[in-house]
C-alpha atoms as a PDB file:
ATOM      1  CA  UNK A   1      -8.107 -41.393  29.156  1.00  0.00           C
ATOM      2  CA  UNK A   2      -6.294 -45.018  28.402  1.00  0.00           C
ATOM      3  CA  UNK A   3      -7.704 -46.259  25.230  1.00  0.00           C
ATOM      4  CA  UNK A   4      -7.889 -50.458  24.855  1.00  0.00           C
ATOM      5  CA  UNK A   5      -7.952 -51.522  21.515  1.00  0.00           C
ATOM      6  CA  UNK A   6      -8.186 -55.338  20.321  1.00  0.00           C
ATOM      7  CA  UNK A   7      -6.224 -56.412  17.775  1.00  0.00           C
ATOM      8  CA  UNK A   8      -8.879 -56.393  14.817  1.00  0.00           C
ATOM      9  CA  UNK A   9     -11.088 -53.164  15.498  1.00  0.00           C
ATOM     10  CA  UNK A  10     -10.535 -49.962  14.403  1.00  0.00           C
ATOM     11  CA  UNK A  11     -10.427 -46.540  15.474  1.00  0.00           C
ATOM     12  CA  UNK A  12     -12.100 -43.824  14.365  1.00  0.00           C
ATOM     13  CA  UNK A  13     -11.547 -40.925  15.466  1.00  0.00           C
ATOM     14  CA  UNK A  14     -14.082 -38.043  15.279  1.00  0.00           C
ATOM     15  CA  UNK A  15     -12.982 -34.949  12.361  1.00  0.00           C
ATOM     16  CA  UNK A  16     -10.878 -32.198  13.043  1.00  0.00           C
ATOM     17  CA  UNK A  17     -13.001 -28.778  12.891  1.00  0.00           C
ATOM     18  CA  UNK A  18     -11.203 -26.177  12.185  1.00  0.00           C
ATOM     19  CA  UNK A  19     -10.021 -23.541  14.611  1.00  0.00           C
ATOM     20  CA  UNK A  20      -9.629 -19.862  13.773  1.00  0.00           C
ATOM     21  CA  UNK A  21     -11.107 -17.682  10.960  1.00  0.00           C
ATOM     22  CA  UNK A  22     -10.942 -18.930   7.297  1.00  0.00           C
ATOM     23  CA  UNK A  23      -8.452 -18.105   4.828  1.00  0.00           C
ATOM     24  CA  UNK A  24     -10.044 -15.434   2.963  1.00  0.00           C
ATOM     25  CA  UNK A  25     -10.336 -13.255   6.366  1.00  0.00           C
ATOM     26  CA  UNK A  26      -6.895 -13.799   6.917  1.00  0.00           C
ATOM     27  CA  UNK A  27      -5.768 -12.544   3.189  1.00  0.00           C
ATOM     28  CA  UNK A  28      -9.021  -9.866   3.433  1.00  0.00           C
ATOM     29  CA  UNK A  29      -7.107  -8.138   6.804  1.00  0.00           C
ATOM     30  CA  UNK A  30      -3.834  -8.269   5.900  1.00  0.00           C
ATOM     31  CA  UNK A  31      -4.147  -6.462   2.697  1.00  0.00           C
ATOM     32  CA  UNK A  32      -5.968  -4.047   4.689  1.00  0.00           C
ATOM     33  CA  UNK A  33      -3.241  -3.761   7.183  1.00  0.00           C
ATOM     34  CA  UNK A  34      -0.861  -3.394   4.245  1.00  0.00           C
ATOM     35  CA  UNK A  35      -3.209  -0.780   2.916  1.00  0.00           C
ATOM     36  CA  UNK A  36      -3.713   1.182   6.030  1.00  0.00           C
ATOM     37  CA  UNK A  37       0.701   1.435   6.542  1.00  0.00           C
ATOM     38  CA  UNK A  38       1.202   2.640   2.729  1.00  0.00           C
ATOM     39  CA  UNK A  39      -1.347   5.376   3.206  1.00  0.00           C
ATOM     40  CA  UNK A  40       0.068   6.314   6.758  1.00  0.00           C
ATOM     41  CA  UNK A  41       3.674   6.076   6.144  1.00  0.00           C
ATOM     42  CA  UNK A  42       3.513   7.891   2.432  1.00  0.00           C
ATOM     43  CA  UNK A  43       3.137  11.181   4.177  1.00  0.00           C
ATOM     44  CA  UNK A  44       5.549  10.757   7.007  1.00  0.00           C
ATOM     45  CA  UNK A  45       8.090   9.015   4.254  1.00  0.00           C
ATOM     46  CA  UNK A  46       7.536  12.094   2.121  1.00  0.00           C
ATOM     47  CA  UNK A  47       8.278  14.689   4.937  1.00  0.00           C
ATOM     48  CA  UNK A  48      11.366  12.782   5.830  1.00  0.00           C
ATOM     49  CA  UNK A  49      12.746  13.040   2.291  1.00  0.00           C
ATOM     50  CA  UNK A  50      11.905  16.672   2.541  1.00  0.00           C
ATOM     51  CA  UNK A  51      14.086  16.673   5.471  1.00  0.00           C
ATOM     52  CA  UNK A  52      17.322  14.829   4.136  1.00  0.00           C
ATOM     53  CA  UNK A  53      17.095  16.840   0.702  1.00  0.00           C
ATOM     54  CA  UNK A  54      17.362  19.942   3.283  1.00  0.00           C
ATOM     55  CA  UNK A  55      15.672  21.749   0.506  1.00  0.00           C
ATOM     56  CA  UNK A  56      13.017  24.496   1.297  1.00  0.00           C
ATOM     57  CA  UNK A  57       9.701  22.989   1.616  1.00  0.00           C
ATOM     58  CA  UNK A  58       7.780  25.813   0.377  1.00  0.00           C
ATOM     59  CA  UNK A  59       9.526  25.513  -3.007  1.00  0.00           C
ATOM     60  CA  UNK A  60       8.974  21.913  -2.861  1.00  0.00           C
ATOM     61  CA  UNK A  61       5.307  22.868  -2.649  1.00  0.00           C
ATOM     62  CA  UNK A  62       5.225  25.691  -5.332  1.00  0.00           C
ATOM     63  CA  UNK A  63       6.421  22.968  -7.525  1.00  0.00           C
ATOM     64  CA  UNK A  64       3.950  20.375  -6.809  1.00  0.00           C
ATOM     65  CA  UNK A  65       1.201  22.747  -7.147  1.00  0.00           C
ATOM     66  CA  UNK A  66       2.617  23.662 -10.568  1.00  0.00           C
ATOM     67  CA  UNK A  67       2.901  20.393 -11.695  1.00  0.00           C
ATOM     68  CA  UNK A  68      -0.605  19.362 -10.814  1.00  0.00           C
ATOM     69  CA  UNK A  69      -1.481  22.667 -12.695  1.00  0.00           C
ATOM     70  CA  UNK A  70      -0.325  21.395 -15.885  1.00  0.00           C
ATOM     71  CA  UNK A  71      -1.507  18.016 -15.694  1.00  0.00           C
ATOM     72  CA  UNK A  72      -4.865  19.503 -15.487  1.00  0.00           C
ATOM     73  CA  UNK A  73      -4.253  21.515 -18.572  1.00  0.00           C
ATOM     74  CA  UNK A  74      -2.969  18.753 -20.079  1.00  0.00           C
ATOM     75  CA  UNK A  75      -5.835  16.493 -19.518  1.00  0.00           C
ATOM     76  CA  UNK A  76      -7.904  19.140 -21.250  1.00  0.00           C
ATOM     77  CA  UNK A  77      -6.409  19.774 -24.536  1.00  0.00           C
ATOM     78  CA  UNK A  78      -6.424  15.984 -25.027  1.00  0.00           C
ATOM     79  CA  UNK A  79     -10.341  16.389 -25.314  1.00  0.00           C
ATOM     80  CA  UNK A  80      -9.902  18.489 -28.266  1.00  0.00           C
ATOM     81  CA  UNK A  81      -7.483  16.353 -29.757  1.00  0.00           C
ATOM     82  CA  UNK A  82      -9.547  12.684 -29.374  1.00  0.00           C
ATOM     83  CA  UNK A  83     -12.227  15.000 -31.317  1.00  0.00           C
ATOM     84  CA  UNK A  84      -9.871  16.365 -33.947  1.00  0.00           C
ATOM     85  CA  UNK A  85      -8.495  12.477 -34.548  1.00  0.00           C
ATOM     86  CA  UNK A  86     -12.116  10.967 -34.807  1.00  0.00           C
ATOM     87  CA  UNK A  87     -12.951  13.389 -37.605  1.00  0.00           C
ATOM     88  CA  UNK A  88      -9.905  12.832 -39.260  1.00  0.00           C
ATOM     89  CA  UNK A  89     -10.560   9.399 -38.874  1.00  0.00           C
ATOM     90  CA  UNK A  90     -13.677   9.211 -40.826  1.00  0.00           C
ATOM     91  CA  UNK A  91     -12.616  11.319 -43.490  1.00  0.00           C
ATOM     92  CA  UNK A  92     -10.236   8.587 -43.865  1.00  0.00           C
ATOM     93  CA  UNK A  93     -12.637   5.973 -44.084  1.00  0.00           C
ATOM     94  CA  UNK A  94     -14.298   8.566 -46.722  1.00  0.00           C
ATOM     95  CA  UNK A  95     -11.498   8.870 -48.854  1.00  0.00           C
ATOM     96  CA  UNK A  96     -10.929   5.241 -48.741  1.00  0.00           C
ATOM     97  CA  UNK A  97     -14.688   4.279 -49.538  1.00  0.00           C
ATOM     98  CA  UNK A  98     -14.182   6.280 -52.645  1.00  0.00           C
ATOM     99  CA  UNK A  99     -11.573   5.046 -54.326  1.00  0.00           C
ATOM    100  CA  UNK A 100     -12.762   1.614 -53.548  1.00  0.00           C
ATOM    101  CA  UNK A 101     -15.344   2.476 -55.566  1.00  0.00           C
ATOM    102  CA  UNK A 102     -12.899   4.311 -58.768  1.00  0.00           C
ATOM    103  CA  UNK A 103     -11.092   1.290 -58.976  1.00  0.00           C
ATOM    104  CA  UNK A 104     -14.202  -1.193 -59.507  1.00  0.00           C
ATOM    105  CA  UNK A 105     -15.496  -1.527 -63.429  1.00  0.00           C
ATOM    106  CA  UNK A 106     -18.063  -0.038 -64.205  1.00  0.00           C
ATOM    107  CA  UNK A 107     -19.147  -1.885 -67.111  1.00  0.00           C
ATOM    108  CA  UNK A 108     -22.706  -3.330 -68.020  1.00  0.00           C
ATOM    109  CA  UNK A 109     -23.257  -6.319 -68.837  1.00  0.00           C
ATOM    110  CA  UNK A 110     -23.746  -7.436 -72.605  1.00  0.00           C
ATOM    111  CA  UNK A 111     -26.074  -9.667 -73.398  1.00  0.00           C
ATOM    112  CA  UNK A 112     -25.811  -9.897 -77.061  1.00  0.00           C
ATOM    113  CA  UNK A 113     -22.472 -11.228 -77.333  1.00  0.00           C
ATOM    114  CA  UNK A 114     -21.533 -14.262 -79.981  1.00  0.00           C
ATOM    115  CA  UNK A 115     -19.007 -16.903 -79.762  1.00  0.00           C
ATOM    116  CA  UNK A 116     -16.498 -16.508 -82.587  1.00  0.00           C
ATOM    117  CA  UNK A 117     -15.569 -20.176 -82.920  1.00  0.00           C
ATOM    118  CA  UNK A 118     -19.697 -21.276 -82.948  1.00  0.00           C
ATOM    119  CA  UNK A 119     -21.624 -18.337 -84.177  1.00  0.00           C
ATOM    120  CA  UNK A 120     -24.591 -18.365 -81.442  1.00  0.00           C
ATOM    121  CA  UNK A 121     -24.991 -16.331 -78.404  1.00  0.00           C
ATOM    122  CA  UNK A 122     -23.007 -17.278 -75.021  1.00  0.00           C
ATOM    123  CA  UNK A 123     -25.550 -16.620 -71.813  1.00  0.00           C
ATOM    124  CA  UNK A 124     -24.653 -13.928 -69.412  1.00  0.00           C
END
């Protein structure tokens, strides 16, 4: 298509729509792709390594089993703990409270007191 132009007119030329899906697809798919290698290759990585070591994989499994024993254990006795500190805690706050309180006057107000230099009664 020849296009003849004079010398004063102008061109317009009709917008660009885009082509293709929009950037958030694009980011949306390839973090899933990204996510979808890590959780197929983990195992396969993990056998591998298994393999180099040349170590026996039952004992690699006895030991994983006992280590997710004792993080379950673990997890448990913290329970008791968080408890243990939040009672401590507000016996703290207690203790404190009181001898807030020891340390304050405890003196009532007089109302009958004179001025030395001018004889009469000072107001409260």
């Amino acid at each position: 298509m020849l296009l003849v132009q004079d010398p004063g007119s102008v061109v317009v030329f009709p917008p660009m729509l885009p082509s293709g899906p929009p950037e958030e697809v694009i980011v949306i798919i390839a973090l899933a792709v990204i996510t979808a290698t890590v959780l197929v290759l983990r195992p396969l990585a993990k056998a591998w390594a298994r393999r180099l070591s040349g170590a026996d994989a039952s004992r690699i499994d006895e030991l994983e089993q006992r280590v997710v024993e004792l993080e379950q254990i673990g997890s448990g006795d913290y329970s008791v703990v968080q408890g243990e500190l939040n009672d401590l805690h507000e016996r703290v706050d207690f203790t404190e409270r009181m001898l807030a309180q020891a340390q304050r006057p405890q003196v009532a107000p007089d109302h009958n007191v004179t001025d030395e230099t001018t004889g009469f009664r000072r107001a409260p």
